[in-house]
N, C-alpha and C. Protein backbone atom coordinates (compact mmCIF):
# COMPACT_ATOMS: atom_id res chain seq x y z
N UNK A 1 75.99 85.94 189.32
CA UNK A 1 76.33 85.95 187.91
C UNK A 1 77.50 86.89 187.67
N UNK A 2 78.38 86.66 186.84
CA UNK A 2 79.79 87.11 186.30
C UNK A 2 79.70 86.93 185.00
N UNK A 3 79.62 88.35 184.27
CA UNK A 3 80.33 88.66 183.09
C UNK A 3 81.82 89.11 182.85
N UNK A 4 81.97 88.36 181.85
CA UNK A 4 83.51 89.02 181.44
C UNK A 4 83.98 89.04 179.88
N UNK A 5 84.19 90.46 179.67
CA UNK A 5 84.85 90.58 178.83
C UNK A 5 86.30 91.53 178.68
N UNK A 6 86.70 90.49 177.77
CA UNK A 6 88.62 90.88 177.56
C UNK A 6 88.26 91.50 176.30
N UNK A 7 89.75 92.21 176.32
CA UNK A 7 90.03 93.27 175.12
C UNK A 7 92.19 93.40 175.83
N UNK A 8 92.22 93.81 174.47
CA UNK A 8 93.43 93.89 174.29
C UNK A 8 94.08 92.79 173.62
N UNK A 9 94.10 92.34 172.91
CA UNK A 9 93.83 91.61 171.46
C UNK A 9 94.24 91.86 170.57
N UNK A 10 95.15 91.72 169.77
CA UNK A 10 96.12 91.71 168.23
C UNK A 10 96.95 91.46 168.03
N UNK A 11 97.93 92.14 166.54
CA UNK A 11 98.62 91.84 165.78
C UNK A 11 99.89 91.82 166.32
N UNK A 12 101.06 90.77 166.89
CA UNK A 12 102.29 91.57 166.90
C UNK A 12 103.36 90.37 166.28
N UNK A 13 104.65 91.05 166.28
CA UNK A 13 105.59 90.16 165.61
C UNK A 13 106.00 89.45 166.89
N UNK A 14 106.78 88.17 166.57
CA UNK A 14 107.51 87.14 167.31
C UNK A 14 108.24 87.75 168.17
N UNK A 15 108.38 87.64 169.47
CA UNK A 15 109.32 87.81 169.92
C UNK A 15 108.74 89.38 170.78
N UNK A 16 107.58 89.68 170.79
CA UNK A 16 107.20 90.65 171.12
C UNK A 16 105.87 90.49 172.13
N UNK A 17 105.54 91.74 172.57
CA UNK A 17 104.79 91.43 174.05
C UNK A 17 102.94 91.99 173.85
N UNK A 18 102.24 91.59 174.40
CA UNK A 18 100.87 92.00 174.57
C UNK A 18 100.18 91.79 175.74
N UNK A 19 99.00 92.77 176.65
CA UNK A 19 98.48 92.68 177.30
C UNK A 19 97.19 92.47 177.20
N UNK A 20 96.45 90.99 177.75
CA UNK A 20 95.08 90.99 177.73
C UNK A 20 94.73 91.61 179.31
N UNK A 21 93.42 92.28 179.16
CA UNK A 21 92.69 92.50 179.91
C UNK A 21 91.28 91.35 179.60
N UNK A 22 90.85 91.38 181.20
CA UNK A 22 89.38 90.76 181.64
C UNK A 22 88.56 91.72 182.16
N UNK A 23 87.88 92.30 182.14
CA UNK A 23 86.61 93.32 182.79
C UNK A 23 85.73 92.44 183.35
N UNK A 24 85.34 92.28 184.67
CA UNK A 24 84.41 91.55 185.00
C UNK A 24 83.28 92.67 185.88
N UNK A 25 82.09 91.96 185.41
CA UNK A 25 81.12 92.87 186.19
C UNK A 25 80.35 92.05 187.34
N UNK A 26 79.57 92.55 188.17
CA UNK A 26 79.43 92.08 189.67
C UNK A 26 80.23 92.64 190.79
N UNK A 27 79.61 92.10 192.00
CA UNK A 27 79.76 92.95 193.21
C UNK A 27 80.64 91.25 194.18
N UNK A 28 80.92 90.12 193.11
CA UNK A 28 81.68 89.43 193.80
C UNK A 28 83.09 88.73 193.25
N UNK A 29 83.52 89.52 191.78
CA UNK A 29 84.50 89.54 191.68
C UNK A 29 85.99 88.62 192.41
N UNK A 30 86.03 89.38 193.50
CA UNK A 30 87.38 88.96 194.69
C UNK A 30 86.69 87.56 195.34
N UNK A 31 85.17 87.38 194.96
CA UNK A 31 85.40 85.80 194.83
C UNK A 31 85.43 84.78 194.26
N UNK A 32 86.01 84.67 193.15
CA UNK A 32 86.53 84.13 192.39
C UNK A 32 87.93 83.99 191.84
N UNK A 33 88.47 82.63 191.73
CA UNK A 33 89.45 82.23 190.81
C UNK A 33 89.48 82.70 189.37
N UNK A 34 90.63 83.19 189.42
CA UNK A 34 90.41 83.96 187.31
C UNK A 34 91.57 83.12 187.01
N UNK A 35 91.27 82.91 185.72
CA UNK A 35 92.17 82.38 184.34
C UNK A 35 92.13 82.35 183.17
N UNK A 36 93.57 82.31 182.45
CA UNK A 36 93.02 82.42 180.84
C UNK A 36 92.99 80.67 180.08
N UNK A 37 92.53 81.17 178.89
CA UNK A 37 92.88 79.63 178.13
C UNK A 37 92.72 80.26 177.27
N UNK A 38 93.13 79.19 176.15
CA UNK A 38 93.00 79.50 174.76
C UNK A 38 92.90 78.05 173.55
N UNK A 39 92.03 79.11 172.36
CA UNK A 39 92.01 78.14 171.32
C UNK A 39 92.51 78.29 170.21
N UNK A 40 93.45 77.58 169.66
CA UNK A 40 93.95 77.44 168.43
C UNK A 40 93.50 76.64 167.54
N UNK A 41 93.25 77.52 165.78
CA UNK A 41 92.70 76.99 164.95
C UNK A 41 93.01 75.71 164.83
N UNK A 42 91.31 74.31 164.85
CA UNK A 42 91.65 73.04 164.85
C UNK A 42 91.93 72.40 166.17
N UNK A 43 92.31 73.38 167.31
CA UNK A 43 92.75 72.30 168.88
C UNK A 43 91.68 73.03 169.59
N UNK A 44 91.91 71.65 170.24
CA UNK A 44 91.09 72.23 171.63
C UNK A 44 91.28 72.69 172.30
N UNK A 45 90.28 73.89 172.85
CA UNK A 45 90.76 74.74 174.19
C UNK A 45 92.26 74.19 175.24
N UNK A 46 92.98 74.76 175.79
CA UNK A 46 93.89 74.60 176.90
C UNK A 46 93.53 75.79 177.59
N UNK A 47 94.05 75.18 178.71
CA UNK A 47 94.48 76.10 179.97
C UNK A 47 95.55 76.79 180.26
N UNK A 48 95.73 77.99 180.14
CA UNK A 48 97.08 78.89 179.88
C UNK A 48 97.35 79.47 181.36
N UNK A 49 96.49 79.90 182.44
CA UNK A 49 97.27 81.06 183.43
C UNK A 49 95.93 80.82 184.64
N UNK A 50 96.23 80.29 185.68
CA UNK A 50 95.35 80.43 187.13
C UNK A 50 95.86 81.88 188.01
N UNK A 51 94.71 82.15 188.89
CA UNK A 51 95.36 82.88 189.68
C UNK A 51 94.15 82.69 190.90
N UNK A 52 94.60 82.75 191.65
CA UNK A 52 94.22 82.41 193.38
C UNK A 52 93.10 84.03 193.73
N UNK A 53 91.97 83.23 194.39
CA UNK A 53 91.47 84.71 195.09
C UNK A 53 92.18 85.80 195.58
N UNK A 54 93.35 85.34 196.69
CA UNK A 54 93.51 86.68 196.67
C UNK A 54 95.15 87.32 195.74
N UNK A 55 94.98 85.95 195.07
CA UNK A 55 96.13 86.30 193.96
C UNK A 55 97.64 86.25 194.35
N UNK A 56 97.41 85.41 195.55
CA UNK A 56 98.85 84.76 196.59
C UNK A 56 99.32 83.52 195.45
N UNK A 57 98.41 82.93 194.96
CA UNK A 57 98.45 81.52 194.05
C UNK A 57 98.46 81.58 192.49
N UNK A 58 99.57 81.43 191.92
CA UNK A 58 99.15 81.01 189.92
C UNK A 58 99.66 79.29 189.94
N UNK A 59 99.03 79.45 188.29
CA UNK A 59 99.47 77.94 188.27
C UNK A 59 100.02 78.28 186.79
N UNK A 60 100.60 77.71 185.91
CA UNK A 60 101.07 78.00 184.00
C UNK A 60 100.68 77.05 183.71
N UNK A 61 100.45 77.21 182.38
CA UNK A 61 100.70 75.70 181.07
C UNK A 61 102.36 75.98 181.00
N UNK A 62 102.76 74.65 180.88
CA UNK A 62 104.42 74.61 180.49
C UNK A 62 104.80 75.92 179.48
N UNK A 63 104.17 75.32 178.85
CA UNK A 63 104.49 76.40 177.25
C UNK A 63 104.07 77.68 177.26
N UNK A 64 103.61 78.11 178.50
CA UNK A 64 104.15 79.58 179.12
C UNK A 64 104.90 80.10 179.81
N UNK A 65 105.45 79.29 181.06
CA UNK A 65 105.86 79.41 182.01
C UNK A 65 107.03 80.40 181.81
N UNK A 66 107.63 81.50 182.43
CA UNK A 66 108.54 82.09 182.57
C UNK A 66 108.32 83.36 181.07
N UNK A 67 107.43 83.31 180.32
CA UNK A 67 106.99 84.41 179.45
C UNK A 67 105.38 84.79 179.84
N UNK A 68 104.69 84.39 180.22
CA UNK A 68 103.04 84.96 180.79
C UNK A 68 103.39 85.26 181.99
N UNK A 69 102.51 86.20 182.76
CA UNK A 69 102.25 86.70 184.09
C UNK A 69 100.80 86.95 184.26
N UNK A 70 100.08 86.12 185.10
CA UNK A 70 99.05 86.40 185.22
C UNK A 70 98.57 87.47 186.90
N UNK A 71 97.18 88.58 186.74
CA UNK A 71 97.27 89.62 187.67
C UNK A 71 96.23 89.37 188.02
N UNK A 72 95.78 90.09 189.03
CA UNK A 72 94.49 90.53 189.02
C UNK A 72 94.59 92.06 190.08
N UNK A 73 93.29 93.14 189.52
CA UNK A 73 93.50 94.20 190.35
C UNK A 73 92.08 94.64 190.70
N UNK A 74 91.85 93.61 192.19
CA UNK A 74 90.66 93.17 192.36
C UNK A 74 89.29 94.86 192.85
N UNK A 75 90.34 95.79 193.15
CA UNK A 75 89.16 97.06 192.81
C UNK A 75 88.77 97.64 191.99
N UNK A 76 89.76 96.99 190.74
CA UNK A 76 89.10 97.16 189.55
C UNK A 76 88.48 96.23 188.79
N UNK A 77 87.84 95.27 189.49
CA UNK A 77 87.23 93.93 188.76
C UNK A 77 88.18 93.40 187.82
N UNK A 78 89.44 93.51 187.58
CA UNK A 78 90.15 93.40 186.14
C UNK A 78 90.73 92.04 186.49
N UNK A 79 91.23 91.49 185.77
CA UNK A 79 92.51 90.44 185.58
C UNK A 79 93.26 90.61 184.15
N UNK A 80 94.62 90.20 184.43
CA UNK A 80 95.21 90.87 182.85
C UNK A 80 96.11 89.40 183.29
N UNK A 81 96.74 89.37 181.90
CA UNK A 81 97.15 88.35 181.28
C UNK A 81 98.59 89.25 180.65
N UNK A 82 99.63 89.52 180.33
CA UNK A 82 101.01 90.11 180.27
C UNK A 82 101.87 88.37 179.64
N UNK A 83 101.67 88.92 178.11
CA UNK A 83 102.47 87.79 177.60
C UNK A 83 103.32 88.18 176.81
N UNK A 84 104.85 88.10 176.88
CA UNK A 84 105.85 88.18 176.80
C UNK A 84 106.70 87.09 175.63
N UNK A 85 107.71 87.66 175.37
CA UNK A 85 108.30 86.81 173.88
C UNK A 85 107.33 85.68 173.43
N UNK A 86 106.89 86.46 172.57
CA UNK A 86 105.30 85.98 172.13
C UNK A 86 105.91 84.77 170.96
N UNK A 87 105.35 83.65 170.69
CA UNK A 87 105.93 83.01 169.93
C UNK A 87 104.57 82.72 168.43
N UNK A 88 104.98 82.33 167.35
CA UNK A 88 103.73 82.05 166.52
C UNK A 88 103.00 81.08 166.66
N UNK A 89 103.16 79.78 167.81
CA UNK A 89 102.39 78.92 168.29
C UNK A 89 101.47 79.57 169.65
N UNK A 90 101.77 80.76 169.66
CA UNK A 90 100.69 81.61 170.76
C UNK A 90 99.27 82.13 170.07
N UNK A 91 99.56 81.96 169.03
CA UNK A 91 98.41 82.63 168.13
C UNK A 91 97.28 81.59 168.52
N UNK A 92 96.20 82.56 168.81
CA UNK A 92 94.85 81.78 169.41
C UNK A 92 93.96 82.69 169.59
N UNK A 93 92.61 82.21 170.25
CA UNK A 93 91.73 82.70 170.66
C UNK A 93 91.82 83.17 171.98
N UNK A 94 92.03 84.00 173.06
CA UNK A 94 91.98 83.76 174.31
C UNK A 94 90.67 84.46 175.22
N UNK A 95 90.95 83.29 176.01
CA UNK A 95 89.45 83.45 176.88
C UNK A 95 89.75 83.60 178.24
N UNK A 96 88.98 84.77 178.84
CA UNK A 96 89.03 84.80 180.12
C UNK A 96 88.01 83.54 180.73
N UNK A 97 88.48 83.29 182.25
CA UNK A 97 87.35 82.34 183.08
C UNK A 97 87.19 82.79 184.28
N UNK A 98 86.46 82.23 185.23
CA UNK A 98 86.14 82.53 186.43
C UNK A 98 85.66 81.16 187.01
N UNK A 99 86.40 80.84 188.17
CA UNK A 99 86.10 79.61 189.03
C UNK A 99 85.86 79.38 190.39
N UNK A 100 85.73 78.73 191.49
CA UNK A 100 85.77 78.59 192.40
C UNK A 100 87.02 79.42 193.52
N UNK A 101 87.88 78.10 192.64
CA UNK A 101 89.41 77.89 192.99
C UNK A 101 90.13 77.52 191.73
N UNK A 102 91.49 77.61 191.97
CA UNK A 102 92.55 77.40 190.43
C UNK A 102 92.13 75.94 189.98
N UNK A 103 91.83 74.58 191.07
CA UNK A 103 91.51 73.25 190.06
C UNK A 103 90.11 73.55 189.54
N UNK A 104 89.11 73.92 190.28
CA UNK A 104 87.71 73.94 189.58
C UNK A 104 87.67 74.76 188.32
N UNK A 105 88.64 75.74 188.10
CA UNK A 105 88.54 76.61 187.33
C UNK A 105 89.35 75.77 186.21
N UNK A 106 90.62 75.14 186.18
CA UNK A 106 91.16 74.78 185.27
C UNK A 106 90.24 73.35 184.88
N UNK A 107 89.27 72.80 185.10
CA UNK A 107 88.53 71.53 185.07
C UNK A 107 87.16 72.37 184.29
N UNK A 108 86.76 72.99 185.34
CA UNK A 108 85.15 73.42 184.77
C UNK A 108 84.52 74.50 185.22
N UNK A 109 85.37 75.79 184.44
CA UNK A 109 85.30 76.84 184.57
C UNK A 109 83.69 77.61 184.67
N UNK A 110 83.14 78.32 185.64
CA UNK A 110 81.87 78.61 185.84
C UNK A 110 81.42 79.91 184.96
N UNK A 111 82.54 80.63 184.36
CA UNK A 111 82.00 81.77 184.05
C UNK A 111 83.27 81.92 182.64
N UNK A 112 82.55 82.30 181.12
CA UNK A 112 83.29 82.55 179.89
C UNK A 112 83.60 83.96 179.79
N UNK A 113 84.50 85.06 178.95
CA UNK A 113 84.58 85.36 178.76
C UNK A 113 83.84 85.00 176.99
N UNK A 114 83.67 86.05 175.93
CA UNK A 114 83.81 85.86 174.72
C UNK A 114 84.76 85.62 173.37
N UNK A 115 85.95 86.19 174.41
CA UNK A 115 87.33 85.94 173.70
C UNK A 115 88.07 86.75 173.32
N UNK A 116 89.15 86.71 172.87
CA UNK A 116 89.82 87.87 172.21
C UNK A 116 90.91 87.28 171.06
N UNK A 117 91.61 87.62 170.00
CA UNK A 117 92.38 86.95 169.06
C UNK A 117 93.68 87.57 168.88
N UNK A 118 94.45 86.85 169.55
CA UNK A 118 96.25 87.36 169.44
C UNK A 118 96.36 86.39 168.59
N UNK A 119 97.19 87.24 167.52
CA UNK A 119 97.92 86.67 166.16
C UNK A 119 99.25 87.38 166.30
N UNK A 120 100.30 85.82 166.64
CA UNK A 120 101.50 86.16 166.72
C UNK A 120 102.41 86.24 164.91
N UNK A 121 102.70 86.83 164.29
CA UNK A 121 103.74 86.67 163.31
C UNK A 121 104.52 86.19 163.00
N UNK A 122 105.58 85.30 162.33
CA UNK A 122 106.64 84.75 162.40
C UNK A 122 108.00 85.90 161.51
């Protein structure tokens, strides 16, 4: 079993940067695939950021690519999320996950986070 909860979550203007964190608890962490997604008021969840066990592997949603960086700093159970020229279609819910591997995880993620709410500004 894997809990996770993110923090680092809020308010910023367009064009500006924020860091999510994931806290995961357990003693198997480094085995698992981490990723974020997110929900925007009215859509359905997407898949925003994979990252590989030993974090050799990411995968993006288009509409991140080259502004998100996804981490992980596996002695600290953490994974962070580093999103960059933040736009007002970023505004969402975001959720940490935990998977197998980057496809099982982006298909049918085994483990939720509760969420966190970046509200980008225009």
């Amino acid at each position: 079993q894997v809990q996770l909860v993110e923090s680092g979550g809020g308010l910023v203007q367009a064009g500006g940067s924020l860091r999510l964190s994931c806290a995961a608890s357990g003693r198997t962490f480094d085995s698992y695939a981490m990723g974020w997604f997110r929900q925007a008021p009215g859509k359905e969840r997407e898949f925003v950021a994979g990252l590989s066990v030993s974090g050799g592997r990411t995968r993006y949603a288009d509409s991140v690519k080259g502004r998100f960086t996804i981490s992980r700093d596996n002695a600290k159970n953490t994974v962070y999320l580093q999103m960059n020229s933040l736009k007002p279609e970023d505004t969402a819910v975001y959720y940490c996950a935990a998977g197998a591997t980057i496809p099982l995880l982006t298909s049918t993620p085994q483990y939720w986070g509760q969420g966190a709410q970046v509200t980008v500004s225009s």
